[in-house]
N, C-alpha and C. Protein backbone atom coordinates (compact mmCIF):
# COMPACT_ATOMS: atom_id res chain seq x y z
N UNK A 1 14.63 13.95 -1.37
CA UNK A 1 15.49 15.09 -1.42
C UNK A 1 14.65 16.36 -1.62
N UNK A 2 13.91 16.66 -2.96
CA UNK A 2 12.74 17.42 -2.48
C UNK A 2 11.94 17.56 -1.35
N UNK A 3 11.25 16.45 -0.88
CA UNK A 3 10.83 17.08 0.41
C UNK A 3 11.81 17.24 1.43
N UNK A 4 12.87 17.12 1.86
CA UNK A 4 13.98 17.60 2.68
C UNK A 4 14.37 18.92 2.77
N UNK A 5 14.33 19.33 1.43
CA UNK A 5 14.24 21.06 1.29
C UNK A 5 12.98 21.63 0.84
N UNK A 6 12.07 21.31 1.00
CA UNK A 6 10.96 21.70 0.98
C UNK A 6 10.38 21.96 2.90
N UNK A 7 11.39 20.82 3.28
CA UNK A 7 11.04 20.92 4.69
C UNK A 7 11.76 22.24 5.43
N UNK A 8 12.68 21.87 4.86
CA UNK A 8 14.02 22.84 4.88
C UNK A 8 13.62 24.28 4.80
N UNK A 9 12.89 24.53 3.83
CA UNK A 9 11.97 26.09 3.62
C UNK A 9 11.28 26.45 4.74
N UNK A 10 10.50 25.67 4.74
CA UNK A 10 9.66 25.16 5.92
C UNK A 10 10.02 25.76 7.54
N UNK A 11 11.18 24.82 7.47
CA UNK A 11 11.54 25.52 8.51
C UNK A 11 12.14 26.96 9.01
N UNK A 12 12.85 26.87 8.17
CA UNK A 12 13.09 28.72 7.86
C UNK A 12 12.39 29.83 7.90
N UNK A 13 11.13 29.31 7.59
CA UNK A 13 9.75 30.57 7.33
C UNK A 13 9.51 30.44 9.09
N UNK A 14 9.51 29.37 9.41
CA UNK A 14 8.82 29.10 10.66
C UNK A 14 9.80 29.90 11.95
N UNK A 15 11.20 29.15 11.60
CA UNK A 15 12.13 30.17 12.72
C UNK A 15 11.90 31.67 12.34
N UNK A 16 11.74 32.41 11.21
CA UNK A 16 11.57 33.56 11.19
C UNK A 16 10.14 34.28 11.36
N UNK A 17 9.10 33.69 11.40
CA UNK A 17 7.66 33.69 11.98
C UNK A 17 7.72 33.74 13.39
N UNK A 18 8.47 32.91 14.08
CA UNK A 18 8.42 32.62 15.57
C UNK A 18 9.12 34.08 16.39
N UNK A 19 10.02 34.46 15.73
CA UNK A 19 10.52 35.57 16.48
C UNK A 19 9.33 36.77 16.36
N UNK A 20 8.01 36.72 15.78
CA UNK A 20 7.09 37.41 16.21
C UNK A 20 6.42 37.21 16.20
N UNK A 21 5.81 36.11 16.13
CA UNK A 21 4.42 34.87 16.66
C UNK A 21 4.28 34.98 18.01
N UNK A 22 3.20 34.30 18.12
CA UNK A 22 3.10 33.49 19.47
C UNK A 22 4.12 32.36 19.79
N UNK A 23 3.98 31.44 20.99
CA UNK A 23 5.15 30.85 21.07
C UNK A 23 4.30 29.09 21.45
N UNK A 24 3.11 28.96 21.51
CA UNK A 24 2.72 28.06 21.62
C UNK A 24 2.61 27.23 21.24
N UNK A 25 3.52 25.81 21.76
CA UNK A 25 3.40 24.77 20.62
C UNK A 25 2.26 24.27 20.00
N UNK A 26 1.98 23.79 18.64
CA UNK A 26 1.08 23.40 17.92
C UNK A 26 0.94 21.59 18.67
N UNK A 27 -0.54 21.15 18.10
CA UNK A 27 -1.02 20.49 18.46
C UNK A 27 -0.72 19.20 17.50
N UNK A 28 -0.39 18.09 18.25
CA UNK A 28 -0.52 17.03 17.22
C UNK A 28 -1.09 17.12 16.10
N UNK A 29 -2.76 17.13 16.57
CA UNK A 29 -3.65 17.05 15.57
C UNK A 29 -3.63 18.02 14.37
N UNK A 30 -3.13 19.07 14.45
CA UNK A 30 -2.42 20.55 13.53
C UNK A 30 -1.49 20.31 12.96
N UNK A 31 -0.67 19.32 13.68
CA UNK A 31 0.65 19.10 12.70
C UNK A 31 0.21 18.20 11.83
N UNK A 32 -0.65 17.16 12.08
CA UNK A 32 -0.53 16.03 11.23
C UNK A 32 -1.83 16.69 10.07
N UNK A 33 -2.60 17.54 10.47
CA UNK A 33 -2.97 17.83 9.38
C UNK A 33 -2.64 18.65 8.00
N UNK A 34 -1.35 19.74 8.68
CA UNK A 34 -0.56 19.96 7.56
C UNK A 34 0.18 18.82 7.03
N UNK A 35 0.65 18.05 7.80
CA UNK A 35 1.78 17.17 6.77
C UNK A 35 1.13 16.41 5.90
N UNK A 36 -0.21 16.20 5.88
CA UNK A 36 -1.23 15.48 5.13
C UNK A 36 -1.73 16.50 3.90
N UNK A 37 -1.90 17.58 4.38
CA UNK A 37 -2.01 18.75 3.62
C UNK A 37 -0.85 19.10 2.23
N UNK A 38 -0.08 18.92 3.00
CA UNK A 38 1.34 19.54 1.80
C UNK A 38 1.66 17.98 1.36
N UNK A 39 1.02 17.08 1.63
CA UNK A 39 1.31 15.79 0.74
C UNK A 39 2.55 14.92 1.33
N UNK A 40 2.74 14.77 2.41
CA UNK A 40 4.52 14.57 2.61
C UNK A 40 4.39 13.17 3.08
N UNK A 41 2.96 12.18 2.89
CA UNK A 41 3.18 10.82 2.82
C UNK A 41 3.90 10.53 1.16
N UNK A 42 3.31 10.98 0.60
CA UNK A 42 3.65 10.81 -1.21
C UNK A 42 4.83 11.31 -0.92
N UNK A 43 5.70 12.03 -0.48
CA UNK A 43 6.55 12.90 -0.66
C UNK A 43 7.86 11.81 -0.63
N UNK A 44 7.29 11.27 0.32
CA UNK A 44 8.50 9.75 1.20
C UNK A 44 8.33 8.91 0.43
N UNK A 45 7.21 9.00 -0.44
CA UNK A 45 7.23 7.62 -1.98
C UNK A 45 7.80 7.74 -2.59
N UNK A 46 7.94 9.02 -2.75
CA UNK A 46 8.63 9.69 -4.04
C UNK A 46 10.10 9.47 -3.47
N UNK A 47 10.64 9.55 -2.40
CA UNK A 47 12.25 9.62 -2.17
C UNK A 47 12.70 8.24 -2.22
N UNK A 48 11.89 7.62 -2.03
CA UNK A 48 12.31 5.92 -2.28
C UNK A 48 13.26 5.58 -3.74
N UNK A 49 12.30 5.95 -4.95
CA UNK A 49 12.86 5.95 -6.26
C UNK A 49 14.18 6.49 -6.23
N UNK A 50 14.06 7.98 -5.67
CA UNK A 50 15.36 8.59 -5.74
C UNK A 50 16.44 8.15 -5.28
N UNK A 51 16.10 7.45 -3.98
CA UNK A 51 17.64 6.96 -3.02
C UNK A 51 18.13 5.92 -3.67
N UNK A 52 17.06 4.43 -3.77
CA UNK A 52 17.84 3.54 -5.22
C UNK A 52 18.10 4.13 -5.97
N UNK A 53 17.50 5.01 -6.46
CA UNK A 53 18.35 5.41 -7.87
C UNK A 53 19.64 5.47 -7.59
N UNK A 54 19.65 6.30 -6.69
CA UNK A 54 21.41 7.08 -6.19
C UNK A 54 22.12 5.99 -5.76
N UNK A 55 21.51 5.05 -4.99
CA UNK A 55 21.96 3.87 -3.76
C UNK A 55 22.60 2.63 -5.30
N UNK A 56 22.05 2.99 -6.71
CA UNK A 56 22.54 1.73 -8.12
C UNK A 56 23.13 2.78 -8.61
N UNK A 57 23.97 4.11 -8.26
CA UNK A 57 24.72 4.68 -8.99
C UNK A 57 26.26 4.02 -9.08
N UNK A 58 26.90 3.75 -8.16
CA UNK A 58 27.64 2.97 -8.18
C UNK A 58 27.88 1.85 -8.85
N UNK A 59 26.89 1.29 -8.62
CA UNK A 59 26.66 -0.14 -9.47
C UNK A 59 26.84 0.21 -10.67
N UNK A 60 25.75 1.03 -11.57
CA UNK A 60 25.78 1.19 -12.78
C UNK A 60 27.31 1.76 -13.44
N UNK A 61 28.25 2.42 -12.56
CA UNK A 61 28.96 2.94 -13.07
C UNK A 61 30.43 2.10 -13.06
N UNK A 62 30.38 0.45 -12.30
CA UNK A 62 30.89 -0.49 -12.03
C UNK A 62 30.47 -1.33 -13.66
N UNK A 63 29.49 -1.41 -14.28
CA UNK A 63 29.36 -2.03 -15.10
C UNK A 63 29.40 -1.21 -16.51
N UNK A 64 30.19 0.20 -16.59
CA UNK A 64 30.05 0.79 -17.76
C UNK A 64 31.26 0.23 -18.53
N UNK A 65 30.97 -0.21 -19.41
CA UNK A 65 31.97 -0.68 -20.21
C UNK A 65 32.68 -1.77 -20.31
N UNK A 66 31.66 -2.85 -19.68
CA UNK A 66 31.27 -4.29 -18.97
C UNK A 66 30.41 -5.18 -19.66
N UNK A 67 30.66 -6.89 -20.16
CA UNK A 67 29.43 -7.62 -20.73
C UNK A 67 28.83 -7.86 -19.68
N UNK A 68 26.69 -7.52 -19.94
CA UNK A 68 26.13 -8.36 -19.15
C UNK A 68 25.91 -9.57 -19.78
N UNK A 69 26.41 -10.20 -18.94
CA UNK A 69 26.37 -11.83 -18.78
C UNK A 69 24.97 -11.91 -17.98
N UNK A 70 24.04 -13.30 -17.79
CA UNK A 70 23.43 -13.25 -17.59
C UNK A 70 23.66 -13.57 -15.42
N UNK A 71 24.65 -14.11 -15.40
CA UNK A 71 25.03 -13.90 -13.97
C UNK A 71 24.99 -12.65 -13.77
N UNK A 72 25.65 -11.82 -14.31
CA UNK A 72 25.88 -10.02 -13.31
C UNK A 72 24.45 -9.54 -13.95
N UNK A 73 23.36 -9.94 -14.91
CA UNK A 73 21.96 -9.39 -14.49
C UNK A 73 21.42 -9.92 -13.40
N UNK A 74 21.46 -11.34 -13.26
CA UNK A 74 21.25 -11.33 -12.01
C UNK A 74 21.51 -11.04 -10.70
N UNK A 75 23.11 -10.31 -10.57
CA UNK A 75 23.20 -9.92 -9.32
C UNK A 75 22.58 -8.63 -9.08
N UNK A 76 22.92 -7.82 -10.26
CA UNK A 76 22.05 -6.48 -10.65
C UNK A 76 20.70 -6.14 -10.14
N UNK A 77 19.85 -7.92 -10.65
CA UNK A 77 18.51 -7.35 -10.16
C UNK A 77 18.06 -7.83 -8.98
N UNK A 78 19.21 -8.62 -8.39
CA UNK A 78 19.28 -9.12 -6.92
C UNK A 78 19.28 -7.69 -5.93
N UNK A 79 20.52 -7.32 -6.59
CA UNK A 79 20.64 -5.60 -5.67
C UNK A 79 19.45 -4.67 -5.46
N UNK A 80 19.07 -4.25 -6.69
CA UNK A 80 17.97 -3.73 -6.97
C UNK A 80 16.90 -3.75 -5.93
N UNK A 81 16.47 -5.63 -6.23
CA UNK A 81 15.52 -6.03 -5.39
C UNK A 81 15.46 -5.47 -4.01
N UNK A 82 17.29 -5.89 -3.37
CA UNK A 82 17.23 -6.18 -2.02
C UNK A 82 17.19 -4.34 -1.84
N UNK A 83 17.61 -3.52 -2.51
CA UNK A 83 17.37 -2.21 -2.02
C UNK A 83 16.05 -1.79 -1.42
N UNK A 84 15.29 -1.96 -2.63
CA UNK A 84 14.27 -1.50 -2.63
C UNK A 84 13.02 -2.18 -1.60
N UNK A 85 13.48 -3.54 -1.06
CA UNK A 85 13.12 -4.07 -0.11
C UNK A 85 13.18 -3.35 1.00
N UNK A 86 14.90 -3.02 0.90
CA UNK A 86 14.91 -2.25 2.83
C UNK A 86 14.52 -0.98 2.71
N UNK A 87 14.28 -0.30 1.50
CA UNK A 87 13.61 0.96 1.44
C UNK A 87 12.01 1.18 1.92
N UNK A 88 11.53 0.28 1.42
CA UNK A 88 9.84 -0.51 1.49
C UNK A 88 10.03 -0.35 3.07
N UNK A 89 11.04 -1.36 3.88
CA UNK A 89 10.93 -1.76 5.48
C UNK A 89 11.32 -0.13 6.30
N UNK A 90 12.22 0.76 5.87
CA UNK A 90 12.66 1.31 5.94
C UNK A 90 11.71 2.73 6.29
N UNK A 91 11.47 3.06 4.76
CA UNK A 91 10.83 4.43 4.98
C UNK A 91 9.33 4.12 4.80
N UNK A 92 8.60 4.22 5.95
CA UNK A 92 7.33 3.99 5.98
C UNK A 92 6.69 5.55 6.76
N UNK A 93 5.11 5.88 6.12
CA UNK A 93 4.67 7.07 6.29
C UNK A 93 5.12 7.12 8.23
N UNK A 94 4.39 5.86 8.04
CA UNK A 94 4.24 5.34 10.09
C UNK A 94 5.16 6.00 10.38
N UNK A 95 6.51 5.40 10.05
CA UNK A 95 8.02 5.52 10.93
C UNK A 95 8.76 7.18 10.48
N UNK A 96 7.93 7.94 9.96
CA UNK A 96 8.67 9.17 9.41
C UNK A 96 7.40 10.30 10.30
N UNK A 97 6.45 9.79 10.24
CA UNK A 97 5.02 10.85 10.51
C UNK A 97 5.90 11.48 12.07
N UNK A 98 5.80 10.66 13.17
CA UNK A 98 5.93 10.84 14.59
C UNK A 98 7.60 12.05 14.38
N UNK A 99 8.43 11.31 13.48
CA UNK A 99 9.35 12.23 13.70
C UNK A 99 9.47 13.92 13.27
N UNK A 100 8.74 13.61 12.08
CA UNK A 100 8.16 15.16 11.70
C UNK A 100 7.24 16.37 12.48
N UNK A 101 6.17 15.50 13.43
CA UNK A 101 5.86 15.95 14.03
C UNK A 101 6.30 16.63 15.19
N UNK A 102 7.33 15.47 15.72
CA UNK A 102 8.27 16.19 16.68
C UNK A 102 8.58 17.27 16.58
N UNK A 103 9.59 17.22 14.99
CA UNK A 103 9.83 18.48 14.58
C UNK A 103 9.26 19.61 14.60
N UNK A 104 8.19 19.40 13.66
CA UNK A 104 7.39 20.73 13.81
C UNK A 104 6.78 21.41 14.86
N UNK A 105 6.54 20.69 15.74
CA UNK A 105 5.92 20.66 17.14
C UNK A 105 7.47 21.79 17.53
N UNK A 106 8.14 21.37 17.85
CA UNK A 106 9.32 21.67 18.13
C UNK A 106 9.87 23.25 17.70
N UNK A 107 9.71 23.37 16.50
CA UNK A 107 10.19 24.94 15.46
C UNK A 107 9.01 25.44 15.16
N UNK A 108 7.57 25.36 15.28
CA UNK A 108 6.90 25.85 15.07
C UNK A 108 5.43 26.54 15.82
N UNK A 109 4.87 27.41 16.04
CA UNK A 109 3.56 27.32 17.13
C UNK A 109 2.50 27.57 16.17
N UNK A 110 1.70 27.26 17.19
CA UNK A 110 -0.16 27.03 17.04
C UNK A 110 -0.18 27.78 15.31
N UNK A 111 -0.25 29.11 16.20
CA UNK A 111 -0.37 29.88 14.95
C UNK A 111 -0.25 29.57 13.21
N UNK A 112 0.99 29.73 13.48
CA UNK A 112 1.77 29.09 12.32
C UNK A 112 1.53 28.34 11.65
N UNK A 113 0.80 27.25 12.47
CA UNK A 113 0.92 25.72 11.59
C UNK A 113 -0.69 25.77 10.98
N UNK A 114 -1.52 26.88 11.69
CA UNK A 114 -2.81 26.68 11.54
C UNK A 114 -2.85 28.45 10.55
N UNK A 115 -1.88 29.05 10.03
CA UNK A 115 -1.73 29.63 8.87
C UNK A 115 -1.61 29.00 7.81
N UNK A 116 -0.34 28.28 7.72
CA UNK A 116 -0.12 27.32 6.86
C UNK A 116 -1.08 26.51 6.45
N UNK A 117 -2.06 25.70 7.33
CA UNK A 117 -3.22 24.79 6.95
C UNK A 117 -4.13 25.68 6.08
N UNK A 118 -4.36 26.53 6.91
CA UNK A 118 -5.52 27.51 6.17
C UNK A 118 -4.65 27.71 4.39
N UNK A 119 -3.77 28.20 4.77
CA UNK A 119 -2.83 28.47 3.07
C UNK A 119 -3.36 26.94 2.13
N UNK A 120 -2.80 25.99 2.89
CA UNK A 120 -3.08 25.12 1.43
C UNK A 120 -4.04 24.79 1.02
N UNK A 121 -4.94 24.95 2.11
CA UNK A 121 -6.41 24.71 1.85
C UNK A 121 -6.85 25.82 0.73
N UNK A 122 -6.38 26.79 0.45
CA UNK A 122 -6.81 27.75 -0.76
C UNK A 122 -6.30 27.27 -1.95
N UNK A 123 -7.16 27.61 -2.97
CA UNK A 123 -6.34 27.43 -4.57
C UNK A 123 -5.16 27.66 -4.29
N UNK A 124 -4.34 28.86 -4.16
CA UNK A 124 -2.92 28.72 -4.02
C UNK A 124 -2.32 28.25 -3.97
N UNK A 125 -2.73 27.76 -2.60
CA UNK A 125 -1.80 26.77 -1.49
C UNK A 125 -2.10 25.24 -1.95
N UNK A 126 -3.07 24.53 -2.56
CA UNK A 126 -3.47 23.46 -3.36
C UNK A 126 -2.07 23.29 -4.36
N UNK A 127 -2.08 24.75 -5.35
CA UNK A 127 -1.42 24.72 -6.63
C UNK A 127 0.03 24.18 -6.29
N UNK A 128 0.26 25.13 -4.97
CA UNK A 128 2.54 25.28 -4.27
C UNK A 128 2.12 23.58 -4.08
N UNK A 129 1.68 22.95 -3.64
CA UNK A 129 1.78 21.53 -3.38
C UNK A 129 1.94 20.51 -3.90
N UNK A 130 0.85 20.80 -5.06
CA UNK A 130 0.85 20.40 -6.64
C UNK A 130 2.20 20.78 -7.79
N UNK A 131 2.79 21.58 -7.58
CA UNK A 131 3.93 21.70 -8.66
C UNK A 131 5.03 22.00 -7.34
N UNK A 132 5.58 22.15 -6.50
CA UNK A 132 6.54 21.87 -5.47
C UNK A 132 7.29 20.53 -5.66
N UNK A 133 6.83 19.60 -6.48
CA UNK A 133 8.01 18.36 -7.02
C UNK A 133 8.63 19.21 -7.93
N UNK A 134 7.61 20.10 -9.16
CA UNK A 134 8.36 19.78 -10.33
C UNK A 134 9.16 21.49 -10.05
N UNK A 135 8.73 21.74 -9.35
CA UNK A 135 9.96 23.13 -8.80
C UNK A 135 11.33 22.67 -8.11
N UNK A 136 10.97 22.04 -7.43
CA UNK A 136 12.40 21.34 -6.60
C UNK A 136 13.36 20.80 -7.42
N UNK A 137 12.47 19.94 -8.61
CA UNK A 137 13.26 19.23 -9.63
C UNK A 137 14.35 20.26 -10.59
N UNK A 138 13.26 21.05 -11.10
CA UNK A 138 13.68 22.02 -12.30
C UNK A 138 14.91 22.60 -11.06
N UNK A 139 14.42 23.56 -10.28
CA UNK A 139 15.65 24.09 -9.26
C UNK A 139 17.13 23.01 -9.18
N UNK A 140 16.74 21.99 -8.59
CA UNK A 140 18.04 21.10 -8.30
C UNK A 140 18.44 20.79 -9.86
N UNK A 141 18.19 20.92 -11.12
CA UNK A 141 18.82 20.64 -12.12
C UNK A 141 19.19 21.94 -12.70
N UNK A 142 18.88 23.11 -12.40
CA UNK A 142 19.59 24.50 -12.80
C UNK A 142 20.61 24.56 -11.57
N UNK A 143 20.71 24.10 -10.74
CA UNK A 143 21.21 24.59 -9.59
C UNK A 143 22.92 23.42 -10.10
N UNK A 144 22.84 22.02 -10.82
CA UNK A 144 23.22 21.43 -10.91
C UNK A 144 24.40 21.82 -12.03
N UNK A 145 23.06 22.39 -12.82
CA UNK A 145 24.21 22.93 -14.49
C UNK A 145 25.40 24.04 -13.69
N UNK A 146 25.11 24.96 -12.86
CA UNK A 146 25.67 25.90 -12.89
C UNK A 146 27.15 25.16 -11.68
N UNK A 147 26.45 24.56 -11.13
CA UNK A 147 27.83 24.11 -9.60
C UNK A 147 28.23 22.75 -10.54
N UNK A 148 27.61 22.39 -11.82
CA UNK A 148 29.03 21.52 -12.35
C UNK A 148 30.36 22.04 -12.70
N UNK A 149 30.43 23.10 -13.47
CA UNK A 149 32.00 23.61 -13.75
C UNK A 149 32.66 24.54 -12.12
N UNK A 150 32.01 24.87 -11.68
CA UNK A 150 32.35 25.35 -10.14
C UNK A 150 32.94 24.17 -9.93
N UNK A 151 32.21 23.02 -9.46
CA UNK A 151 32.75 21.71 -8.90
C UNK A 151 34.20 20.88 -9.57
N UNK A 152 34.08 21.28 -11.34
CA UNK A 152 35.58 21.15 -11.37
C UNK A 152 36.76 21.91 -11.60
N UNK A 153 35.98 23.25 -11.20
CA UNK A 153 36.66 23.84 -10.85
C UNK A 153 37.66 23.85 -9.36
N UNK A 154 36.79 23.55 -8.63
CA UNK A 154 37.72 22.68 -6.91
C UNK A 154 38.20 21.42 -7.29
N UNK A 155 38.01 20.63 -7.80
CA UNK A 155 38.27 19.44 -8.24
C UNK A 155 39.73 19.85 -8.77
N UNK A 156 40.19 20.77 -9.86
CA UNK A 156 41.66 21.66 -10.51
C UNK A 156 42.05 21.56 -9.08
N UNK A 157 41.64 22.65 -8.11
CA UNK A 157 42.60 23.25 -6.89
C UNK A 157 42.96 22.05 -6.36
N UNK A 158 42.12 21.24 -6.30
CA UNK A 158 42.29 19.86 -5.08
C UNK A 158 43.59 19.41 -5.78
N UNK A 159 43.65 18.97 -7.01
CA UNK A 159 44.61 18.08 -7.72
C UNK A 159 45.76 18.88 -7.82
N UNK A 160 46.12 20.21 -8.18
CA UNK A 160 47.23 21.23 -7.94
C UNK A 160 47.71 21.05 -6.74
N UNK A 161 46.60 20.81 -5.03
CA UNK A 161 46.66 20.97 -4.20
C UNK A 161 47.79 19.74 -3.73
N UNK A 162 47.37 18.81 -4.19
CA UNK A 162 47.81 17.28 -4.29
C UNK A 162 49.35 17.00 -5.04
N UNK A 163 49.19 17.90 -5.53
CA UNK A 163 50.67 17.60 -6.73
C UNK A 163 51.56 18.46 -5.61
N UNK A 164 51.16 19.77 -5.23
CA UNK A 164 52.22 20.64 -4.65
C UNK A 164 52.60 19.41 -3.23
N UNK A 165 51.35 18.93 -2.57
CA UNK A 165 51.49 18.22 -1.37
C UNK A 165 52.84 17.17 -1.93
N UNK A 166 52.80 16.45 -2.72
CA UNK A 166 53.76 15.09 -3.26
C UNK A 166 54.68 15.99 -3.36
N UNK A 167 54.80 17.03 -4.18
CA UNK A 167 56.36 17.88 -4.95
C UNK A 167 57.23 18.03 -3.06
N UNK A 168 56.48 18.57 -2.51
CA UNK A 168 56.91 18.95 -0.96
C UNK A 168 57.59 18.09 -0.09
N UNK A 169 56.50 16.78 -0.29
CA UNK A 169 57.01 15.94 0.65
C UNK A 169 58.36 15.13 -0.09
N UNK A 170 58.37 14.86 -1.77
CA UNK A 170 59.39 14.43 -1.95
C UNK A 170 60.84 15.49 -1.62
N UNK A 171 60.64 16.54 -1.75
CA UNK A 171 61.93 17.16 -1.49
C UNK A 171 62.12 17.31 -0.14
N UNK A 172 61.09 16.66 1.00
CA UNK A 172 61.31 16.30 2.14
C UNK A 172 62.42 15.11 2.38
N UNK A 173 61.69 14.36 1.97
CA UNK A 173 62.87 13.25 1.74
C UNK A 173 64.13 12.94 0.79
């Protein structure tokens, strides 16, 4: 999820670079050395944890207030297992590299991608690479505090929304 909007930035800088760049697509070999650059094999390690995590939210919230017995640990760590199995088969640097490249190849030229390289290659650009997890993190958990009472706040309208829908249709019938 971090690197998704990290890519996400990414791309944004790049569509707005391009409208006064050059227009030449970048080179394999340019792309794959930024994506090696900004770390985005680790990046896909890192989303593995996250998606089980999210992928046993359910689960966990199926067993709140539930005995584990030693059967439902075992189906628990059956799940677990088998997640993290098709995650392993799943998201591999291999099977993600070619598509990124596409991408970038795609939204971005020569220029650009060989700014960017030059950038991380500096202290700077080392450092944004190096703390860009724990920015994304901190961000998506301020970003989280503030759109929780927003969120039930629509959550009120929806259910008002819902009551007026029933009040309506019964005096339909």
């Amino acid at each position: 999820m971090i690197k998704i909007f990290t890519l996400g930035c990414l791309f944004a800088m790049a569509a707005a670079q391009s409208l006064f760049g050059s227009t030449d697509k970048p080179s394999v070999s340019s792309v794959k050395e930024l994506l090696l650059l900004s770390d985005s094999p680790r990046m896909i390690e890192m989303s593995k944890g996250q998606l089980a995590a999210m992928a046993g939210g359910p689960i966990q919230q199926a067993l709140q207030g539930k005995a584990i017995t030693p059967n439902i640990k075992k189906i628990v760590e059956g799940s677990g297992a088998a997640m993290m199995e098709k995650l392993n088969a799943e998201m591999t640097w291999e099977t993600f590299e070619p598509i990124f490249v596409d991408i970038y190849q795609s939204m971005m030229t020569q220029e650009e991608v060989d700014g960017i390289v030059a950038f991380y290659k500096t202290p700077a650009g080392k450092a944004m690479i190096k703390k860009m997890p724990a920015l994304m993190q901190a961000s998506g958990q301020r970003l989280q505090q503030h759109l929780g009472p927003v969120m039930q706040k629509l959550q009120a309208i929806q259910q008002e929304t819902v009551l007026q829908l029933q009040a309506e249709f019964a005096q339909q019938n």
